[in-house]
PDB file of N, CA and C in Angstrom:
ATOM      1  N   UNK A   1       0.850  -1.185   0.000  1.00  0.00           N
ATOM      2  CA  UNK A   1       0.000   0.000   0.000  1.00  0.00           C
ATOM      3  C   UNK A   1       0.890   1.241   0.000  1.00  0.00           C
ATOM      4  N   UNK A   2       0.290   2.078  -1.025  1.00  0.00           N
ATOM      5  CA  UNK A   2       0.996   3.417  -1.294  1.00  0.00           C
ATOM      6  C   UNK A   2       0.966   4.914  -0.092  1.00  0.00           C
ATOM      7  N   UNK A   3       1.544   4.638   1.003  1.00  0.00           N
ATOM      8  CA  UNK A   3       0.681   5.867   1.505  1.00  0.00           C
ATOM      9  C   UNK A   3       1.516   7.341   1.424  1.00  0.00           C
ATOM     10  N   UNK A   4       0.197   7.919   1.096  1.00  0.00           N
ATOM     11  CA  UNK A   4       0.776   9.639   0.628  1.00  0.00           C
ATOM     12  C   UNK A   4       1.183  10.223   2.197  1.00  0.00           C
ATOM     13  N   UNK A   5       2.569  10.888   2.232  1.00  0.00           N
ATOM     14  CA  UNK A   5       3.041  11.375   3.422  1.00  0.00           C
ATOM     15  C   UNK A   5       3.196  12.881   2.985  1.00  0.00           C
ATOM     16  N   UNK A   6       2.736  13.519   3.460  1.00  0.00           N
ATOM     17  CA  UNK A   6       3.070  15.146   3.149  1.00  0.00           C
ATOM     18  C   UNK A   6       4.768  15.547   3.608  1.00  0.00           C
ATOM     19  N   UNK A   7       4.891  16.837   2.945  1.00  0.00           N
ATOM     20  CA  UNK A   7       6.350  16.768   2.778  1.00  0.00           C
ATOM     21  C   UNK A   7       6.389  18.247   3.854  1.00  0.00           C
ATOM     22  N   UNK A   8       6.780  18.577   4.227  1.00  0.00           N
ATOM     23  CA  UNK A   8       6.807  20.358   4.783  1.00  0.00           C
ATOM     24  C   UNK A   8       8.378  21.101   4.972  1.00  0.00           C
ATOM     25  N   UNK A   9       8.442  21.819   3.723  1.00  0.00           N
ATOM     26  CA  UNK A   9       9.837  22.540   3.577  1.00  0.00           C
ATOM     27  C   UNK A   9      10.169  23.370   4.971  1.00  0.00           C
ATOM     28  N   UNK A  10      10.840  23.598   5.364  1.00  0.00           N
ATOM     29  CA  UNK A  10      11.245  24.395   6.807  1.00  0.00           C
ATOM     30  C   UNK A  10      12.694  24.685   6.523  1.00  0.00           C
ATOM     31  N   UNK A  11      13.024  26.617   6.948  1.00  0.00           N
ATOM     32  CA  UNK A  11      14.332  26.745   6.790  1.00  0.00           C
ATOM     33  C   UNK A  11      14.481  28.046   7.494  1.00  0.00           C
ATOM     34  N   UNK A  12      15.239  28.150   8.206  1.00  0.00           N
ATOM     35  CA  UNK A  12      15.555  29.496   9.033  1.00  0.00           C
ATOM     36  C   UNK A  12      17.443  29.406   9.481  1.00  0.00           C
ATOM     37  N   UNK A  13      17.471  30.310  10.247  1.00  0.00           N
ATOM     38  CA  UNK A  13      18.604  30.402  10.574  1.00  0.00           C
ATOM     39  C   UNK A  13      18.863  29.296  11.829  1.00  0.00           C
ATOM     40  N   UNK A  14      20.244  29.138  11.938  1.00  0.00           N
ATOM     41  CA  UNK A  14      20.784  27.978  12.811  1.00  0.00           C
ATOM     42  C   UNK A  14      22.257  28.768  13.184  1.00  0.00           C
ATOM     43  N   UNK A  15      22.746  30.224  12.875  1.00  0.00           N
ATOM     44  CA  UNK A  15      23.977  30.771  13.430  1.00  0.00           C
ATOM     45  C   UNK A  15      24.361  31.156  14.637  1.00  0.00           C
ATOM     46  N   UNK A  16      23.206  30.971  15.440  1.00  0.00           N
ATOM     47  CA  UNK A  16      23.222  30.896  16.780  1.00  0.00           C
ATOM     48  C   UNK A  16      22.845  29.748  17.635  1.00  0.00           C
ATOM     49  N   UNK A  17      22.954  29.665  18.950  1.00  0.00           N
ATOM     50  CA  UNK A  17      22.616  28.906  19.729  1.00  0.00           C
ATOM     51  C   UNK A  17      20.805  28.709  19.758  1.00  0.00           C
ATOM     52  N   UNK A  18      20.310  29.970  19.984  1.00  0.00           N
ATOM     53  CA  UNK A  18      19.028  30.474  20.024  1.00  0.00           C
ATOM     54  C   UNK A  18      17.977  30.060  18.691  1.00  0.00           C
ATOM     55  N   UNK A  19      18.747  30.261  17.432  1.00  0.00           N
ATOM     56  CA  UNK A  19      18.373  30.041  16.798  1.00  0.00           C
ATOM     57  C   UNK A  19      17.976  28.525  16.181  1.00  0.00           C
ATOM     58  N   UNK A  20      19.143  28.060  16.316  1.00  0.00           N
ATOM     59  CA  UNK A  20      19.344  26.508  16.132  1.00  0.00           C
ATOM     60  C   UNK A  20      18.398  25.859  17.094  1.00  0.00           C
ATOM     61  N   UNK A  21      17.910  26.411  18.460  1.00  0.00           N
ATOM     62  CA  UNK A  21      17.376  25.564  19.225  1.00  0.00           C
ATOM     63  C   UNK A  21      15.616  25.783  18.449  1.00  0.00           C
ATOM     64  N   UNK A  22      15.363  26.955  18.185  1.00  0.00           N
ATOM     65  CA  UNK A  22      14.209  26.825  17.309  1.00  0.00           C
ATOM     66  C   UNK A  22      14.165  25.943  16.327  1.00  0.00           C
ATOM     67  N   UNK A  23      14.636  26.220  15.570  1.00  0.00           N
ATOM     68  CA  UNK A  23      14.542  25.475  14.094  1.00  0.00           C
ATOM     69  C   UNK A  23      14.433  24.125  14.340  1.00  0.00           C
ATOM     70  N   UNK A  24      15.737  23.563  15.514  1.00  0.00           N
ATOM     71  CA  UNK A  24      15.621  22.484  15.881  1.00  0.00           C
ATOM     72  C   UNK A  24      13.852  22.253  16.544  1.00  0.00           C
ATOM     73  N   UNK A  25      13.121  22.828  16.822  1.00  0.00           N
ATOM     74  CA  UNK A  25      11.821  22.150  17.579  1.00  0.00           C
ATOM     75  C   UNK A  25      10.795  22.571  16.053  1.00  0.00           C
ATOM     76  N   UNK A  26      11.008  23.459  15.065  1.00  0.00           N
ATOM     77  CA  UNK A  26      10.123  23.549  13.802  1.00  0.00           C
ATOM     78  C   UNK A  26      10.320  22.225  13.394  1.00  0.00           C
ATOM     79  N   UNK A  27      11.396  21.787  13.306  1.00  0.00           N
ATOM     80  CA  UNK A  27      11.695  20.749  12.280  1.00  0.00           C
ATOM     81  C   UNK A  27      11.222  19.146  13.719  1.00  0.00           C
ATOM     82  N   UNK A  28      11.565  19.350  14.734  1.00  0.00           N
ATOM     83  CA  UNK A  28      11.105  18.025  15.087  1.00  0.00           C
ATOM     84  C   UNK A  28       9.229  18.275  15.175  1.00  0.00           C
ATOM     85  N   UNK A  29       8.797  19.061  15.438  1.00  0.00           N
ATOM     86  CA  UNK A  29       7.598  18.860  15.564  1.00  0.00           C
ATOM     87  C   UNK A  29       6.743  18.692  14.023  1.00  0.00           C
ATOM     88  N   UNK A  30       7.358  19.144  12.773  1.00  0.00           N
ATOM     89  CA  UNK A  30       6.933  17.919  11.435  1.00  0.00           C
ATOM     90  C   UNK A  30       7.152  16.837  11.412  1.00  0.00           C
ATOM     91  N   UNK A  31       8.139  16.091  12.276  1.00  0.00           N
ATOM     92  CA  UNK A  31       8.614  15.362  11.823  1.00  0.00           C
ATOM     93  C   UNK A  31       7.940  13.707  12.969  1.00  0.00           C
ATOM     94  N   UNK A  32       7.416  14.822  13.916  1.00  0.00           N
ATOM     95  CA  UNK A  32       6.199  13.921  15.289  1.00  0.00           C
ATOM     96  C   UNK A  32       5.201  14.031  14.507  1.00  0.00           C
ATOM     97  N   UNK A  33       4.705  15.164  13.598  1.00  0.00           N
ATOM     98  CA  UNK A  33       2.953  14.929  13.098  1.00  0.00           C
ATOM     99  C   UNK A  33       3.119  14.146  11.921  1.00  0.00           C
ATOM    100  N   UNK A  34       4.188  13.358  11.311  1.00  0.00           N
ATOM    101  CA  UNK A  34       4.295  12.407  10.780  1.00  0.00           C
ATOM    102  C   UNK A  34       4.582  12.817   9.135  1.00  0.00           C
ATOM    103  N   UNK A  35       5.155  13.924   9.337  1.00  0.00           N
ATOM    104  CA  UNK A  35       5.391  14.497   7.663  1.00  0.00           C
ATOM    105  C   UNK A  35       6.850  14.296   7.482  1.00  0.00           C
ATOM    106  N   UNK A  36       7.333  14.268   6.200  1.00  0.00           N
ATOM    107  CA  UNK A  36       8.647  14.584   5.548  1.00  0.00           C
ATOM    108  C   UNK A  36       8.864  15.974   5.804  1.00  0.00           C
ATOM    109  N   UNK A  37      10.067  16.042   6.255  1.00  0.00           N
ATOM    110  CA  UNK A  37      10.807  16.952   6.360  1.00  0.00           C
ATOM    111  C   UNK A  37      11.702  17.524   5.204  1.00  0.00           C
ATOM    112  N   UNK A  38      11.656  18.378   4.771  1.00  0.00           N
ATOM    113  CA  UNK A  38      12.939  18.953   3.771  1.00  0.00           C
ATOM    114  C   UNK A  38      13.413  20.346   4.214  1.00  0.00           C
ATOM    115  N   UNK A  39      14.695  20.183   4.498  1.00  0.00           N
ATOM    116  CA  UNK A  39      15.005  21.341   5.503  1.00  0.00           C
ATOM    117  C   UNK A  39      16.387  21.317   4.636  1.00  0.00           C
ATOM    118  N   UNK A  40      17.160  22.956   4.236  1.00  0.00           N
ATOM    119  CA  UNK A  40      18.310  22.907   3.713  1.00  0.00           C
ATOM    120  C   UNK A  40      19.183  22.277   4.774  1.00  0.00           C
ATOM    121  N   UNK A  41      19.225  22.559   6.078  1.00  0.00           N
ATOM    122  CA  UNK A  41      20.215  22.725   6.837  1.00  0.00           C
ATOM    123  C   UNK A  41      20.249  20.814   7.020  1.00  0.00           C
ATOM    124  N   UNK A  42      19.059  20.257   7.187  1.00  0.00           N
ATOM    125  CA  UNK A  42      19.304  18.705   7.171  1.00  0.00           C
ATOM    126  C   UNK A  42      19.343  17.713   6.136  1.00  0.00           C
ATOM    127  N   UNK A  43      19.415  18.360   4.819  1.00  0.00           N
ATOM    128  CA  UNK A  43      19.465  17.664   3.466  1.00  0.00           C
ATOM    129  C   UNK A  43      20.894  18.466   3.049  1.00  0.00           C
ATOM    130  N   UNK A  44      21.556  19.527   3.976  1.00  0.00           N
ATOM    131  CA  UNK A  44      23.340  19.544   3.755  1.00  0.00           C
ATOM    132  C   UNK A  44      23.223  20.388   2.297  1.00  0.00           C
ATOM    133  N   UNK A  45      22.169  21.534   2.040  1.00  0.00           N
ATOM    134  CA  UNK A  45      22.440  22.475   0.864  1.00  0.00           C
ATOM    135  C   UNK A  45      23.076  23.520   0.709  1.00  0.00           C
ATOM    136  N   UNK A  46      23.434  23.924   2.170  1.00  0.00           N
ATOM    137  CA  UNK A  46      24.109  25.062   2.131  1.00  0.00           C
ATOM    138  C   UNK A  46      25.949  24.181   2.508  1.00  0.00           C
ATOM    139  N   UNK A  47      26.654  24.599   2.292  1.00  0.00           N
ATOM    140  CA  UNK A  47      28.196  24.050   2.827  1.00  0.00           C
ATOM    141  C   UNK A  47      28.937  25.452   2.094  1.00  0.00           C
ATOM    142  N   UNK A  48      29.543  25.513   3.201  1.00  0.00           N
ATOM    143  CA  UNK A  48      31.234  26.438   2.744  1.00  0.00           C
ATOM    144  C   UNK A  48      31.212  26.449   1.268  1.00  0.00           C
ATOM    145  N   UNK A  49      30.931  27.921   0.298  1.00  0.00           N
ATOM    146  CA  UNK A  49      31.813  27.556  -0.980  1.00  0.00           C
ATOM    147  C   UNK A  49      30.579  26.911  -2.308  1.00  0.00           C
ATOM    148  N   UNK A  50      29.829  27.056  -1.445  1.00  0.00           N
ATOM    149  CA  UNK A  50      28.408  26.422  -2.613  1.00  0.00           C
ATOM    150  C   UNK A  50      28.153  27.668  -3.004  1.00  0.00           C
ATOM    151  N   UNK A  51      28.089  27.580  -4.336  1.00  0.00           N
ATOM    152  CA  UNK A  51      27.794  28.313  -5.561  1.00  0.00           C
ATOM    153  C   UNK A  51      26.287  29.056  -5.260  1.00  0.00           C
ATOM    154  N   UNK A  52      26.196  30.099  -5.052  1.00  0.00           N
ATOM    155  CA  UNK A  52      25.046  31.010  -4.802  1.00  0.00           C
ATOM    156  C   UNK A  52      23.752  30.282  -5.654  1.00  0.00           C
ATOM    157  N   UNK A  53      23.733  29.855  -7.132  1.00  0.00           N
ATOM    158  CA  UNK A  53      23.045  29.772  -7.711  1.00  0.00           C
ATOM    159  C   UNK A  53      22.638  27.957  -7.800  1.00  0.00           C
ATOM    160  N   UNK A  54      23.240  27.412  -6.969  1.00  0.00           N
ATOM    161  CA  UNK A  54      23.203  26.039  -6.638  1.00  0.00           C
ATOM    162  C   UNK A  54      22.266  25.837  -4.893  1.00  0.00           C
ATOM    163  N   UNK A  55      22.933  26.666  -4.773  1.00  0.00           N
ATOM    164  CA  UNK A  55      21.812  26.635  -3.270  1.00  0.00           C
ATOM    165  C   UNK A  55      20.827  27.745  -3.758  1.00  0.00           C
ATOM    166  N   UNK A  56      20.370  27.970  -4.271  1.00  0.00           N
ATOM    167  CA  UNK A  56      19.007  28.953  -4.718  1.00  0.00           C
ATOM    168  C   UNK A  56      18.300  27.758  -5.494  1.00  0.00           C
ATOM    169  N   UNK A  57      19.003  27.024  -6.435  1.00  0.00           N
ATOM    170  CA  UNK A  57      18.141  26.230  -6.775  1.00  0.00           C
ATOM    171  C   UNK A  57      17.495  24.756  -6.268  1.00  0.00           C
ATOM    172  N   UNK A  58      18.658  24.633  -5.237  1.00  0.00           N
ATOM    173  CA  UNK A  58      18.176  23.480  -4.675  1.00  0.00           C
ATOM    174  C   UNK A  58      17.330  23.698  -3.103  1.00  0.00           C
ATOM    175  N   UNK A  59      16.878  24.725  -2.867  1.00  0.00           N
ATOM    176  CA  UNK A  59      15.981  25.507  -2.240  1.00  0.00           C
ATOM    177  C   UNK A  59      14.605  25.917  -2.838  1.00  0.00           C
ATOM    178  N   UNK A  60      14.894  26.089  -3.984  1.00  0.00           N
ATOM    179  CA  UNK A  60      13.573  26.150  -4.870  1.00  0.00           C
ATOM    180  C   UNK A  60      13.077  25.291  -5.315  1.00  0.00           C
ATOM    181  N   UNK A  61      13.919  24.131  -5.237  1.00  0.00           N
ATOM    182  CA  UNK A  61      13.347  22.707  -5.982  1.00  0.00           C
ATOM    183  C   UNK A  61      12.649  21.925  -4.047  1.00  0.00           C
ATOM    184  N   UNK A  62      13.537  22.401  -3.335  1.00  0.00           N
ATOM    185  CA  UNK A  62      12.829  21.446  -2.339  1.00  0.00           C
ATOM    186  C   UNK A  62      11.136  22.416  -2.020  1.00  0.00           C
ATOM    187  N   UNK A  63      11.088  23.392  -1.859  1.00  0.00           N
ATOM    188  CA  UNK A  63      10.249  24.261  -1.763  1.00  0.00           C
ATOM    189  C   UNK A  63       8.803  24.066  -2.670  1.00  0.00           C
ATOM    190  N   UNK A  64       9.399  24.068  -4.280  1.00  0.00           N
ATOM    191  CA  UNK A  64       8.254  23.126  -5.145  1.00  0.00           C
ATOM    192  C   UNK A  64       7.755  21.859  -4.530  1.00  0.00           C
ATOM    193  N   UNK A  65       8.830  20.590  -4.322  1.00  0.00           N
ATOM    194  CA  UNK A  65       8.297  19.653  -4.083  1.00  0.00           C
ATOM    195  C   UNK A  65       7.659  19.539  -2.757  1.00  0.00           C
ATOM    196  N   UNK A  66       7.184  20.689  -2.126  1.00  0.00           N
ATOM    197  CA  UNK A  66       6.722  20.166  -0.613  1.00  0.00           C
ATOM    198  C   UNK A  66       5.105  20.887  -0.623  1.00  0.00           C
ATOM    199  N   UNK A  67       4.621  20.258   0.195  1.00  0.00           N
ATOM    200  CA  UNK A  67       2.631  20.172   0.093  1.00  0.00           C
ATOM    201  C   UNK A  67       3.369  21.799   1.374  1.00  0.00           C
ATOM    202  N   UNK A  68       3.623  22.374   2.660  1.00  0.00           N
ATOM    203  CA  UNK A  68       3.418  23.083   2.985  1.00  0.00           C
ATOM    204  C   UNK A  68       5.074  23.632   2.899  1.00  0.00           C
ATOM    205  N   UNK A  69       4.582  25.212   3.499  1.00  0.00           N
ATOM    206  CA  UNK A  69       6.146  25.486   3.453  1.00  0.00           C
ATOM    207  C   UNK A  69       6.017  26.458   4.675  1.00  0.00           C
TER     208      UNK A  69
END
């Protein structure tokens, strides 16, 4: 059986302590109501040295593919 899981893009800042501890509870609480997660910071899109126009697009592609954002 095929079951449809919703996807929910999530992305904020993580350069702080403060910050990271948010994002960290956005992203676990999709991930308790039983949705896919697509988050740059946990699918590793941003890194040192990535091409501006490579992380724009692979931000826009996760962003398309997700039911909320």
């Amino acid at each position: 059986m095929n079951e449809f899981k919703m996807k929910a893009y999530a992305a904020g800042g993580w350069f702080n302590k403060e910050q990271t501890e948010r994002i960290d509870e956005v992203e676990n609480a999709i991930k308790l109501a039983g949705m896919g997660l697509l988050s740059p910071r946990v699918m590793g899109i941003f890194k040192k040295g990535t091409d501006p126009k490579e992380l724009v697009d692979g931000n826009l592609e996760a962003i398309l593919s997700s039911d909320i954002v």
